[in-house]
Protein backbone atom coordinates (compact mmCIF):
# COMPACT_ATOMS: atom_id res chain seq x y z
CA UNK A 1 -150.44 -18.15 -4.87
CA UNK A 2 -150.69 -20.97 -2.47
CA UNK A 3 -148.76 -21.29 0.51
CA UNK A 4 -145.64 -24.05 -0.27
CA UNK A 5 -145.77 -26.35 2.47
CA UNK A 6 -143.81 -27.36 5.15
CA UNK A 7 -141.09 -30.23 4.81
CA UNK A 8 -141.91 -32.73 7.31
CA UNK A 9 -138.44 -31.98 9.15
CA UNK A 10 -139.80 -28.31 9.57
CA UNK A 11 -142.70 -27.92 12.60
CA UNK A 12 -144.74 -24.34 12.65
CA UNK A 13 -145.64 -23.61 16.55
CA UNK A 14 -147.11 -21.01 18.34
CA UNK A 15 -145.67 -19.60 21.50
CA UNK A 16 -146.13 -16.68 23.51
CA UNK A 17 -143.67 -13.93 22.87
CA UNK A 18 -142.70 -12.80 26.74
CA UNK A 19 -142.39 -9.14 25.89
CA UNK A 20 -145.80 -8.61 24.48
CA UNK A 21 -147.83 -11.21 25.65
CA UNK A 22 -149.01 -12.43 21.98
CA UNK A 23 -148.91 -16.03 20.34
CA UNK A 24 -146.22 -15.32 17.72
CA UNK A 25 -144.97 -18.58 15.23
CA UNK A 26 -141.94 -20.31 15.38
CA UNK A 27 -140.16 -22.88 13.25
CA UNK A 28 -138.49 -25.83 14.78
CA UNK A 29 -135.73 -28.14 12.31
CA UNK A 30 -135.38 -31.41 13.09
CA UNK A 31 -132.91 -32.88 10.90
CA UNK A 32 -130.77 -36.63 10.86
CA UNK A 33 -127.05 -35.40 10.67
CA UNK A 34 -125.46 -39.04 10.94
CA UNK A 35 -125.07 -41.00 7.59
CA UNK A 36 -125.92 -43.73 6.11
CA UNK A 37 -125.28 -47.00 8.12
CA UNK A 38 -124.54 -44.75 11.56
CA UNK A 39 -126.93 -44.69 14.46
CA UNK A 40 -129.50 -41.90 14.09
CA UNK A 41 -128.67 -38.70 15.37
CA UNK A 42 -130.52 -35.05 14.80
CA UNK A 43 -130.04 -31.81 15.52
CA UNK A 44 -132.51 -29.70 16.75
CA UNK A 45 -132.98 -25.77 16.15
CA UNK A 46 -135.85 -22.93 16.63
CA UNK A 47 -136.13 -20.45 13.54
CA UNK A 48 -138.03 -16.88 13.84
CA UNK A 49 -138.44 -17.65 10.29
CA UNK A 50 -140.15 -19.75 7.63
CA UNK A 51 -137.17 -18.49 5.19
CA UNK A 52 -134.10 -19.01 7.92
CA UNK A 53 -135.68 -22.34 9.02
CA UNK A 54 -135.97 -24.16 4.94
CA UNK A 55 -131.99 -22.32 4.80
CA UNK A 56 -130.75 -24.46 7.64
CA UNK A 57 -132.35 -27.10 6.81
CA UNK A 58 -131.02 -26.92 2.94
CA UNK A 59 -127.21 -26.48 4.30
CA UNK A 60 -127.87 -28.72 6.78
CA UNK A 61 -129.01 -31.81 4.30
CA UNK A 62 -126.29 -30.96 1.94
CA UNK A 63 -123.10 -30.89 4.18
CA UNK A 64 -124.34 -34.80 5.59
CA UNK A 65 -124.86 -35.72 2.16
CA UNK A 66 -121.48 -34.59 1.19
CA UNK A 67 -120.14 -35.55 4.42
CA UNK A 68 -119.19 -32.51 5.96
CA UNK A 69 -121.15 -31.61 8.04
CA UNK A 70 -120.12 -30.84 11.43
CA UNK A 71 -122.34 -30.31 15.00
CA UNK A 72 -122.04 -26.95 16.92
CA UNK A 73 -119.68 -27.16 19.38
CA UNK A 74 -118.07 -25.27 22.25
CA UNK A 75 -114.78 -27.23 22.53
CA UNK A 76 -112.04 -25.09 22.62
CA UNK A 77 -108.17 -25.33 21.33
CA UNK A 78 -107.56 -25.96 25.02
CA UNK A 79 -109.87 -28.73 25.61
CA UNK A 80 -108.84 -30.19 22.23
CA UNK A 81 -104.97 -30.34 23.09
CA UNK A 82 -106.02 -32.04 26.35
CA UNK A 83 -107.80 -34.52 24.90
CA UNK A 84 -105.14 -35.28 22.63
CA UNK A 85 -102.44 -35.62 24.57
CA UNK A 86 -104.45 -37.85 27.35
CA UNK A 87 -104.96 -40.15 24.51
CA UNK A 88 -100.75 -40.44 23.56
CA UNK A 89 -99.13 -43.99 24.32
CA UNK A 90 -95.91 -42.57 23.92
CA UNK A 91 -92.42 -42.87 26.07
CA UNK A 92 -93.05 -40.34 29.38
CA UNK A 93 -90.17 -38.00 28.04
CA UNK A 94 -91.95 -37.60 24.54
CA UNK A 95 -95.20 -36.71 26.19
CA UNK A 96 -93.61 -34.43 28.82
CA UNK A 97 -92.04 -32.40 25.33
CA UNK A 98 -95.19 -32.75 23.05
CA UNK A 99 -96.96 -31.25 26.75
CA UNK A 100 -94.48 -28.47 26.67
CA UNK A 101 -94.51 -27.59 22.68
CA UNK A 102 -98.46 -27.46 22.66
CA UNK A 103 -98.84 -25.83 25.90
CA UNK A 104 -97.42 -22.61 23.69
CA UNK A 105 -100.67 -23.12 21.57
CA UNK A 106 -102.79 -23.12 24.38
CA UNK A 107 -101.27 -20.33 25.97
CA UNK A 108 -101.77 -18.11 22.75
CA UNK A 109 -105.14 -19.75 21.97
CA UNK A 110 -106.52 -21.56 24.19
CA UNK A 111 -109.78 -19.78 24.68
CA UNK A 112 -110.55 -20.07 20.97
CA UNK A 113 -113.55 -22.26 20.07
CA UNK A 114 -111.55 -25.21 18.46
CA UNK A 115 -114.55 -24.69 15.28
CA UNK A 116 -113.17 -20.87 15.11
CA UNK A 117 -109.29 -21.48 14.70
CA UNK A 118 -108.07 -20.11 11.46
CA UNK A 119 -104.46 -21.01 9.89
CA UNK A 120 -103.71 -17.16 10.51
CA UNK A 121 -104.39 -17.61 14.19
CA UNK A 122 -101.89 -20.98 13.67
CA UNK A 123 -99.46 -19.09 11.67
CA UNK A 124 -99.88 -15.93 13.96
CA UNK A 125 -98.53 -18.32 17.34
CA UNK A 126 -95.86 -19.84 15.29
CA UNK A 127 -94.60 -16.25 14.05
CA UNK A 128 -94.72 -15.09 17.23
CA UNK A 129 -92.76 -17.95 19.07
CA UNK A 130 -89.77 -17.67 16.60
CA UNK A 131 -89.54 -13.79 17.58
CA UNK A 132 -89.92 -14.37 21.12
CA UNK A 133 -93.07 -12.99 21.81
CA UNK A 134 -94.90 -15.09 23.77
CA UNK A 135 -94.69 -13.94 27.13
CA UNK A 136 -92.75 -15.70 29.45
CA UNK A 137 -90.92 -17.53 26.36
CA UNK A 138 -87.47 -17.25 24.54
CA UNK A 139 -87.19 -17.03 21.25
CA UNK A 140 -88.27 -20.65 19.97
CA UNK A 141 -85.74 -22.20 17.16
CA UNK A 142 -87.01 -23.37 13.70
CA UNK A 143 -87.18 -27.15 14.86
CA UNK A 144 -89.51 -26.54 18.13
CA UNK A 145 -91.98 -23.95 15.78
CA UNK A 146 -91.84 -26.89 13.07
CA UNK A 147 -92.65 -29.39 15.91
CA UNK A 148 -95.89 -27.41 17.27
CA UNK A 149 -96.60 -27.19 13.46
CA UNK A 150 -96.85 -30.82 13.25
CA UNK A 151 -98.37 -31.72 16.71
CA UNK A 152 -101.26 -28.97 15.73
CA UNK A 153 -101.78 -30.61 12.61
CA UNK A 154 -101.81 -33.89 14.68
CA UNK A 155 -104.94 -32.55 17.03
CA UNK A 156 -106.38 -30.98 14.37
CA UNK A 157 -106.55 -34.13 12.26
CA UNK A 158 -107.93 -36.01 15.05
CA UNK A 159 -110.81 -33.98 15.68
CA UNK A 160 -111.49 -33.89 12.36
CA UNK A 161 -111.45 -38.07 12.37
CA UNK A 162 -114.33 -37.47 15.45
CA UNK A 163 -116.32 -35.20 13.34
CA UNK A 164 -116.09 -31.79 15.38
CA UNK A 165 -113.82 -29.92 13.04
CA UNK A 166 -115.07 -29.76 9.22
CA UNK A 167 -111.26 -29.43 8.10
CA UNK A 168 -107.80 -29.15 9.32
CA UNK A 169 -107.21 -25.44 9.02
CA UNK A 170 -103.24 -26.49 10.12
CA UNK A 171 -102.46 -28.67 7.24
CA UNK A 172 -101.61 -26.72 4.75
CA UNK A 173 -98.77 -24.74 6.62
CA UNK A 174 -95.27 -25.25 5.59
CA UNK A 175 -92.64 -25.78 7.81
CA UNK A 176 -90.14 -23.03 8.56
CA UNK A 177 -86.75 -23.38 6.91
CA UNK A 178 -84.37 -25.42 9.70
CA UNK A 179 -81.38 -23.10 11.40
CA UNK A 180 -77.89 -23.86 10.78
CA UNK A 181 -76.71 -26.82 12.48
CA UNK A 182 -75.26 -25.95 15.95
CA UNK A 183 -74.22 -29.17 17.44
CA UNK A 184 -70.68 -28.67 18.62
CA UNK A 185 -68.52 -32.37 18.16
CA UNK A 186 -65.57 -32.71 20.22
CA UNK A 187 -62.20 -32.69 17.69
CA UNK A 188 -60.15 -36.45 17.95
CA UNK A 189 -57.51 -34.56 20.06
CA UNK A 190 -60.05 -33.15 22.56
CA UNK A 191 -61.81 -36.90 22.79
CA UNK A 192 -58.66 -38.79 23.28
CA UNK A 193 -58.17 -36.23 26.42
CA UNK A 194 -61.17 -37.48 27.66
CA UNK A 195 -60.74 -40.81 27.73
CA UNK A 196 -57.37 -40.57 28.62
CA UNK A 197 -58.66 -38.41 32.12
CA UNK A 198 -57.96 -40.34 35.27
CA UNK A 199 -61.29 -39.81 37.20
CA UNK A 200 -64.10 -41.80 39.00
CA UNK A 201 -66.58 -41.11 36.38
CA UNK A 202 -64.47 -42.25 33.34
CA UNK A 203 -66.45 -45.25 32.82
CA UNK A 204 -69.68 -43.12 32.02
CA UNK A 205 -67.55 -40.56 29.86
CA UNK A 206 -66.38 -43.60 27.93
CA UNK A 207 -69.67 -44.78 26.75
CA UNK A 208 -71.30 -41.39 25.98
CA UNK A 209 -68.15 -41.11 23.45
CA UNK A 210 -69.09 -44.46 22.31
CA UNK A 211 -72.48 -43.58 21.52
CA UNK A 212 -74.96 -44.22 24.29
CA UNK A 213 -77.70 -41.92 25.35
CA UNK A 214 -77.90 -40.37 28.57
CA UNK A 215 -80.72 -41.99 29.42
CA UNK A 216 -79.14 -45.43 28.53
CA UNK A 217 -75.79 -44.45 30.26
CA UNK A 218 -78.25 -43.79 33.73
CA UNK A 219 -80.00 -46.53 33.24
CA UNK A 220 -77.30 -49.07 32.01
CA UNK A 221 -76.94 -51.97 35.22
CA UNK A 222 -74.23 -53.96 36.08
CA UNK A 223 -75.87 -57.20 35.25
CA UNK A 224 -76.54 -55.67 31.42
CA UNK A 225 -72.81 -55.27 31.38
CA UNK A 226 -71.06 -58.76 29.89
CA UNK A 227 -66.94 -58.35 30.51
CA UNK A 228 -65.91 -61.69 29.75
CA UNK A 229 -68.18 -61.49 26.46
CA UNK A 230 -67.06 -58.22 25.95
CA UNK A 231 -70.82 -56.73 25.34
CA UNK A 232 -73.18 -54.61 26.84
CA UNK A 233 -77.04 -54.63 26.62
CA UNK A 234 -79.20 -52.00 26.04
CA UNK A 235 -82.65 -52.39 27.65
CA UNK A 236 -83.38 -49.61 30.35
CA UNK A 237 -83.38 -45.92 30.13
CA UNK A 238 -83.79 -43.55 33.14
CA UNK A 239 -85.30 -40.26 31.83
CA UNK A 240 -85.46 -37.29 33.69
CA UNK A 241 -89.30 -35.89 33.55
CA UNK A 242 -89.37 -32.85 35.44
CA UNK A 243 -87.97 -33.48 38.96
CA UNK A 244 -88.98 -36.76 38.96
CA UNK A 245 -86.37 -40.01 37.16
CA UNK A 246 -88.96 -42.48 35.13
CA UNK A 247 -87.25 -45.70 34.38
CA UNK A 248 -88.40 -47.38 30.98
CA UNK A 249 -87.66 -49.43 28.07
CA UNK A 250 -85.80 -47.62 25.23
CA UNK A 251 -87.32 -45.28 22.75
CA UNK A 252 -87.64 -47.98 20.03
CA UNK A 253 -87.17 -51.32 19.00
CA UNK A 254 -83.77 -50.49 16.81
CA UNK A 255 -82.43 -48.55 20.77
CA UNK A 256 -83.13 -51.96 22.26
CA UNK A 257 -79.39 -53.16 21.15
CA UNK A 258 -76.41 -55.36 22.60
CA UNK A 259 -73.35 -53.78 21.71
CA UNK A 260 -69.15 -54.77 21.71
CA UNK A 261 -67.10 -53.29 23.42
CA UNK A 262 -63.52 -52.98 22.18
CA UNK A 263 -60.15 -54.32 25.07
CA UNK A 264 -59.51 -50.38 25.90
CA UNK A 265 -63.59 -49.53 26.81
CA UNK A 266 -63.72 -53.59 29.03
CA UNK A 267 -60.69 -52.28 30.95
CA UNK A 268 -62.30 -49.22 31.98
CA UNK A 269 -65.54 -50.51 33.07
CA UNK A 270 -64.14 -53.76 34.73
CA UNK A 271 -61.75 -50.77 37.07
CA UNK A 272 -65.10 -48.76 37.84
CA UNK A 273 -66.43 -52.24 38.98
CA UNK A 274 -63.69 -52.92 41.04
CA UNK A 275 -63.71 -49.59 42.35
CA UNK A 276 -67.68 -49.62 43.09
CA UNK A 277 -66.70 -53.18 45.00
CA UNK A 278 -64.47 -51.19 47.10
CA UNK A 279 -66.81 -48.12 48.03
CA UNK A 280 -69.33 -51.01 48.79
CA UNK A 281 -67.00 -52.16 51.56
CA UNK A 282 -65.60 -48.99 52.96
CA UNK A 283 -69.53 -48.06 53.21
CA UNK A 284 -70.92 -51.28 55.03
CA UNK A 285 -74.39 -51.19 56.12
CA UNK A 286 -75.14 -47.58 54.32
CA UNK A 287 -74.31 -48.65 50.87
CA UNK A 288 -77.03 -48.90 48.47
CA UNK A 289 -77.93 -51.28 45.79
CA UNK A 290 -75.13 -50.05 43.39
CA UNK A 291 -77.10 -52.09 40.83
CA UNK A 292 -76.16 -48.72 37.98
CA UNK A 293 -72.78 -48.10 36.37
CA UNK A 294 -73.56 -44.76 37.12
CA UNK A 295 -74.07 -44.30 41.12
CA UNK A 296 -72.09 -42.61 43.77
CA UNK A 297 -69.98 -44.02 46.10
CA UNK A 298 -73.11 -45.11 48.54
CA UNK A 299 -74.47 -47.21 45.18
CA UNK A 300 -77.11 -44.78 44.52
CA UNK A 301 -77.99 -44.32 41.05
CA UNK A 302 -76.95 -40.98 39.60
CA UNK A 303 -79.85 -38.61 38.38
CA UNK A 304 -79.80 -38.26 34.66
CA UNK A 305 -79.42 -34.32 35.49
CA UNK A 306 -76.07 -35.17 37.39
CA UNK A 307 -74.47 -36.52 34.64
CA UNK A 308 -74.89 -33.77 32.16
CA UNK A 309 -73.33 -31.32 35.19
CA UNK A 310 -70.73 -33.54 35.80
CA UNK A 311 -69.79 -33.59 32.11
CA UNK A 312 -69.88 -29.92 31.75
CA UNK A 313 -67.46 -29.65 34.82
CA UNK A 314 -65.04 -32.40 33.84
CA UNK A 315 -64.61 -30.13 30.76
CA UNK A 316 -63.92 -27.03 32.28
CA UNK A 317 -61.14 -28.87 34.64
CA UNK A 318 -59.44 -30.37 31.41
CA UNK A 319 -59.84 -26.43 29.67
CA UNK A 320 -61.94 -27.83 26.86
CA UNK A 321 -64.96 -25.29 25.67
CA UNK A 322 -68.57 -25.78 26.01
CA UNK A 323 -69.96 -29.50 23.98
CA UNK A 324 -73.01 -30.95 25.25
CA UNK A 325 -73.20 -35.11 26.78
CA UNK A 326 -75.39 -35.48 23.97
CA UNK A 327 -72.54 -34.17 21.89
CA UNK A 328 -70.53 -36.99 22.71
CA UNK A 329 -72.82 -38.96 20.47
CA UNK A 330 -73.09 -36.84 17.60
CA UNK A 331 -68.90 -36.69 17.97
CA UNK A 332 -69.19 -41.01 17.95
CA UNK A 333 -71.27 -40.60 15.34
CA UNK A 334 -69.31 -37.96 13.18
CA UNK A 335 -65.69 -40.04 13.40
CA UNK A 336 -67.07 -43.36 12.83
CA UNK A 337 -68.27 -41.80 9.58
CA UNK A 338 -65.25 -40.31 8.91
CA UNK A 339 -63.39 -43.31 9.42
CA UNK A 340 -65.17 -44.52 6.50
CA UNK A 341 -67.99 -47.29 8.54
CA UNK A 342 -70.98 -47.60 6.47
CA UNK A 343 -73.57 -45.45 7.63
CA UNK A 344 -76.11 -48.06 8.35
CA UNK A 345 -73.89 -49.91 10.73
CA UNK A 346 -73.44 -46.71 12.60
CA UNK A 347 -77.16 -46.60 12.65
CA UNK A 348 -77.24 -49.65 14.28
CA UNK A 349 -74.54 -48.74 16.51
CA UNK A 350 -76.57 -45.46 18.20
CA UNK A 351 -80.23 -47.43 17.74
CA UNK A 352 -81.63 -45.57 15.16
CA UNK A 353 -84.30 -47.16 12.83
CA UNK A 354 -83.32 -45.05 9.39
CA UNK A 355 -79.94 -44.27 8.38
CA UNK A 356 -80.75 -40.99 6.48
CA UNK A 357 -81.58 -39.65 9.61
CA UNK A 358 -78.23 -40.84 11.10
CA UNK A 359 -76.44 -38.95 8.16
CA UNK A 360 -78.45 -35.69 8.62
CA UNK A 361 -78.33 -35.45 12.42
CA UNK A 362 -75.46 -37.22 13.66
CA UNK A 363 -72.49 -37.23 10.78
CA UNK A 364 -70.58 -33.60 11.10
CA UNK A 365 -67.32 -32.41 9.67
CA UNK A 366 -64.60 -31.07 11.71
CA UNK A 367 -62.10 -28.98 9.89
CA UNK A 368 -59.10 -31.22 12.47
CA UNK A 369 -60.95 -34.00 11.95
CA UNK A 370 -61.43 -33.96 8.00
CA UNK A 371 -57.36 -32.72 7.98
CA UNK A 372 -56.46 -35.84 9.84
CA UNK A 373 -59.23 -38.56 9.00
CA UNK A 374 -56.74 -40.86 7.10
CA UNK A 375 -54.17 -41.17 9.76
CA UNK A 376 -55.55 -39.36 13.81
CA UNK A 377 -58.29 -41.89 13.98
CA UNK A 378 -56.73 -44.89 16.37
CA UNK A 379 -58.08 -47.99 17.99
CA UNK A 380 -59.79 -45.28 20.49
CA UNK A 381 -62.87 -45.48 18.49
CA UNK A 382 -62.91 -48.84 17.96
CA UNK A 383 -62.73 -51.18 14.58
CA UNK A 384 -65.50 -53.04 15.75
CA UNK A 385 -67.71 -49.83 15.82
């Protein structure tokens, strides 16, 4: 029978074999991997065999035809989150968290070639997380498993856009079942003692109970703050990244917002202006810009980090328990919709862009607060919210 000959990507050569000094034959592939209508590019391998050499070359053909077909490659998970999050135009305090949540992948799998990660090896990390064992970790909650979940699938995807991963092995996972809502809203009795407490910070309490982020309470200056007009603008936010405070725009276009203040909410913020005014001239030459609502009596702008400790003290001195600064908004959020304002306005109100998140995230019942919505909710929380 004769010999079948050699396809013209397939090249028979001699070579010395080192060990015993004979010419022994070799196959060599050379084979276009790019597509139709994409500059030429081959891959080149060296086969022992006539047999393992026409394989490759089958597989090879067929996976570019099909459009799978994917080059060799020695990136690993590591390199691949890298990559990914260099590439993020995102707000500096997203990208410090999406660092954080993904740096739990790389721990755990880092050394894996990305072209070797398996959904058990995904699935395996995630399991692990939620029973705290990943060393050096707590034990994660359903939201920040659910969130690697979805960044992984992110990378993934993207790799698989650049042609170095032949699927997303990630994308089929389901998300773990969410936990029980834990965010703790102060009752209408506990927020009236709030505002009603006599202190130099009342200003700042005032606002976080009237919706604003942290972020937008630290970065909220005097100039964005309209007390004849009764309004304040929303269009700074000073994030705390690390050690380090970054000043930016707001998280979206919906946070960028100009808001109206009811009488009760002017009068407190025009006597922490007069007060500022007055630490500004006992201070002289060492007083800062006191540009922020939020600064100490030189005019330095607090550190977002200061004003969640200064919360949590104020409400061990007035005997209330444990509620977050960020629970102020969910509890703004919560009696406005108990009050009866249309969810979308209260949207507005807090800067979101979609109401049904507003509902799911920021609208929770209080048994005192259900008992008396008809009748304990005053002009505190005002009609204009």
């Amino acid at each position: 029978m004769a010999r079948q000959q050699l396809p013209p990507q397939i090249t028979l050569k001699y070579v010395k074999d080192r060990r015993t000094n004979k010419q022994v034959r070799r196959y060599v592939v050379v084979v276009d991997t790019a597509p139709p209508g994409v500059p030429r590019k081959q891959v080149r391998k060296t086969f022992h065999t006539e047999r393992d050499a026409r394989t490759f070359l089958a597989e090879t053909q067929a996976e570019v035809a099909k459009g799978t077909y994917v080059a060799a490659s020695s990136t690993t998970v590591r390199q691949a989150v890298t990559d990914w999050l260099d590439t993020r135009q995102v707000q500096p305090t997203t990208l410090a968290s999406y660092t954080v949540v993904l740096q739990a992948l790389a721990d755990e799998r880092g050394d894996v070639p990305l072209q070797k990660l398996s959904e058990a090896d995904v699935v395996r990390t995630v399991r692990r997380l939620r029973a705290g064992e990943s060393p050096g970790r707590k034990v994660w909650k359903a939201r920040s498993c659910n969130l690697l979940l979805t960044l992984t699938k992110a990378v993934l995807e993207s790799e698989k856009r650049q042609g170095r991963v032949v699927r997303n092995v990630a994308a089929d996972i389901r998300p773990m079942e969410k936990d029980a809502q834990t965010a703790k809203t102060l009752t209408h009795a506990q927020m009236l003692t709030v505002l009603d407490h006599k202190c130099r910070d009342q200003h700042l309490w005032t606002l976080a109970l009237h919706g604003l982020r942290r972020g937008e309470i630290a970065g909220l200056r005097w100039e964005n703050v309209d007390l004849d007009g009764k309004t304040i603008s929303i269009v700074e936010t000073r994030v705390a990244v690390g050690k380090d405070v970054q000043v930016s725009t707001p998280k979206s276009k919906q946070s960028r917002r100009t808001l109206p203040l009811p009488d009760d909410v002017v009068a407190v913020l025009k006597r922490a202006r007069r007060n500022q005014r007055a630490e500004r001239l006992a201070a002289g030459a060492k007083y800062e810009s006191g540009a922020y609502v939020a600064c100490d009596e030189l005019g330095a702008a607090y550190h977002p980090d200061k004003l969640s400790r200064d919360w949590r003290a104020m409400l061990a001195d007035l005997d209330i328990g444990r509620v977050r600064l960020h629970d102020a908004r969910h509890t703004c959020g919560t009696l406005m919709h108990l009050r009866g304002v249309p969810i979308t306005v209260i949207a507005a109100w807090l800067g979101h862009s979609s109401a049904a998140f507003t509902m799911a995230t920021y609208t929770h019942s209080q048994d005192e607060a259900l008992k008396a919505a008809g009748a304990m909710l005053t002009g505190r929380v005002s009609e204009k919210m």
